[in-house]
Protein backbone atom coordinates (compact mmCIF):
# COMPACT_ATOMS: atom_id res chain seq x y z
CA UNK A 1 0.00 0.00 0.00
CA UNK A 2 1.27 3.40 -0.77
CA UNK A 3 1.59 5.99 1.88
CA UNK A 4 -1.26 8.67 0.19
CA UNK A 5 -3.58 5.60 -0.65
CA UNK A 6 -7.10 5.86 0.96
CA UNK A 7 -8.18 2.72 0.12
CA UNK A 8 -10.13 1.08 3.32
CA UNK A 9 -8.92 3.10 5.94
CA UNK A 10 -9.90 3.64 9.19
CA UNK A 11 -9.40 6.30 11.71
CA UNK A 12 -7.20 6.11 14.66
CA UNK A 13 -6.34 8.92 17.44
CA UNK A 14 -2.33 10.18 18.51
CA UNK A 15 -1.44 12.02 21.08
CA UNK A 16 1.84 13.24 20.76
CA UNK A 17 3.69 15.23 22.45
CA UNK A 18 3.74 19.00 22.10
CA UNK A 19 7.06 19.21 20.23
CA UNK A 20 6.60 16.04 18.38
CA UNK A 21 3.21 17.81 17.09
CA UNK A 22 4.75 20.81 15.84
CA UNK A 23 7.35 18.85 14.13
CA UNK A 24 5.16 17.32 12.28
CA UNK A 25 2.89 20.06 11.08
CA UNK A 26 6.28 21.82 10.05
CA UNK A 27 7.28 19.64 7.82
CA UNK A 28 3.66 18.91 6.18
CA UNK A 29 3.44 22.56 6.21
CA UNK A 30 7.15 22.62 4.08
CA UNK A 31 6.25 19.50 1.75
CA UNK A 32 2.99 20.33 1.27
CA UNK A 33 1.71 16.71 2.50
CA UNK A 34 -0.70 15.67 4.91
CA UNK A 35 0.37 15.24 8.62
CA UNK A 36 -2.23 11.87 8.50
CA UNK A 37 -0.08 10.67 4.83
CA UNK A 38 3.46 11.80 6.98
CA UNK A 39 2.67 9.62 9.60
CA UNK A 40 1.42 6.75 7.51
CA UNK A 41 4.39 6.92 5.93
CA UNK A 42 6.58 6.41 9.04
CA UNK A 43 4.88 4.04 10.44
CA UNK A 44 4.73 1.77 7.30
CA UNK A 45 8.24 2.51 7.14
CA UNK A 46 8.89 1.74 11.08
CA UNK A 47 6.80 -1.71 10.91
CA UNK A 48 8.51 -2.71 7.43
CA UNK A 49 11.76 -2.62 9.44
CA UNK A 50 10.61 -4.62 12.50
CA UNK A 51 11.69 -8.26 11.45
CA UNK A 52 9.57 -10.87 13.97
CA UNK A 53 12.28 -12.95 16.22
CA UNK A 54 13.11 -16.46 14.83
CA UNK A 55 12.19 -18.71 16.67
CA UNK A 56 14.95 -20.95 18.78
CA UNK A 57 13.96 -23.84 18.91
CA UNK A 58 10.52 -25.87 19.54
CA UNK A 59 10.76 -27.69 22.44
CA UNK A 60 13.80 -29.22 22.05
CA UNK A 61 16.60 -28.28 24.11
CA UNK A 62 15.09 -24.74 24.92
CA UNK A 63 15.51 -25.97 29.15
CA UNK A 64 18.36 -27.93 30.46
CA UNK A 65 16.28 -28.48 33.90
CA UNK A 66 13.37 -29.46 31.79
CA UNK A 67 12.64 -33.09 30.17
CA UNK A 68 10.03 -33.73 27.50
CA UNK A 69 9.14 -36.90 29.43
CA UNK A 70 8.27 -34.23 32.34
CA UNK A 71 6.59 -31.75 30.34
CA UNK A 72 3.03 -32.77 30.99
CA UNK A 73 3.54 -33.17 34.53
CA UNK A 74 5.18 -29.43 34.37
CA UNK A 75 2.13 -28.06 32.22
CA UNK A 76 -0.43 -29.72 34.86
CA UNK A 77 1.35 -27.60 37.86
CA UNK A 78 2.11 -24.16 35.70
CA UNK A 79 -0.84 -23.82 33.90
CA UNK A 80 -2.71 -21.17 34.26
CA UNK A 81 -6.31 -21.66 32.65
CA UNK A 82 -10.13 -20.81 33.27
CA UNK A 83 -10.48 -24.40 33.86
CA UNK A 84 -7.16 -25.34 35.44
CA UNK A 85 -5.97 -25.18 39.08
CA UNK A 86 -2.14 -24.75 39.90
């Protein structure tokens, strides 16, 4: 999605701080952009940079202290659930 698109969009509320605000209206003012399009923009650009962590490993290995032939009895006395007791 481009940064000016409209396409199914929905409205969300900032608050920003004071000097963050004028900030941005200064440099929408400059470009001639939108402050909404600006910060569209940088937060597309912020999220396209935030890479989700690999994960280490499933299970195996992840805890020394920890067998898989114990796990069940470990899930029955750390789970927290509606429907479980600790």
């Amino acid at each position: 999605m481009a940064c000016g698109s409209l396409a199914r969009m929905h409205k969300t509320t900032l608050y920003l701080p004071e000097e963050l605000q004028r900030r941005l209206r200064d440099v929408a003012r400059r470009t001639g952009r939108p402050q909404a399009e600006l910060v569209r923009c940088a937060l597309e650009g912020y999220l396209e940079a935030d890479v989700a962590p690999e994960p280490r490993s499933i299970a195996v290995g992840a805890d020394e202290g920890l067998a898989g032939r114990d796990s069940e009895d470990w899930l029955r006395m750390n789970w927290v659930g509606d429907d479980h007791a600790r």
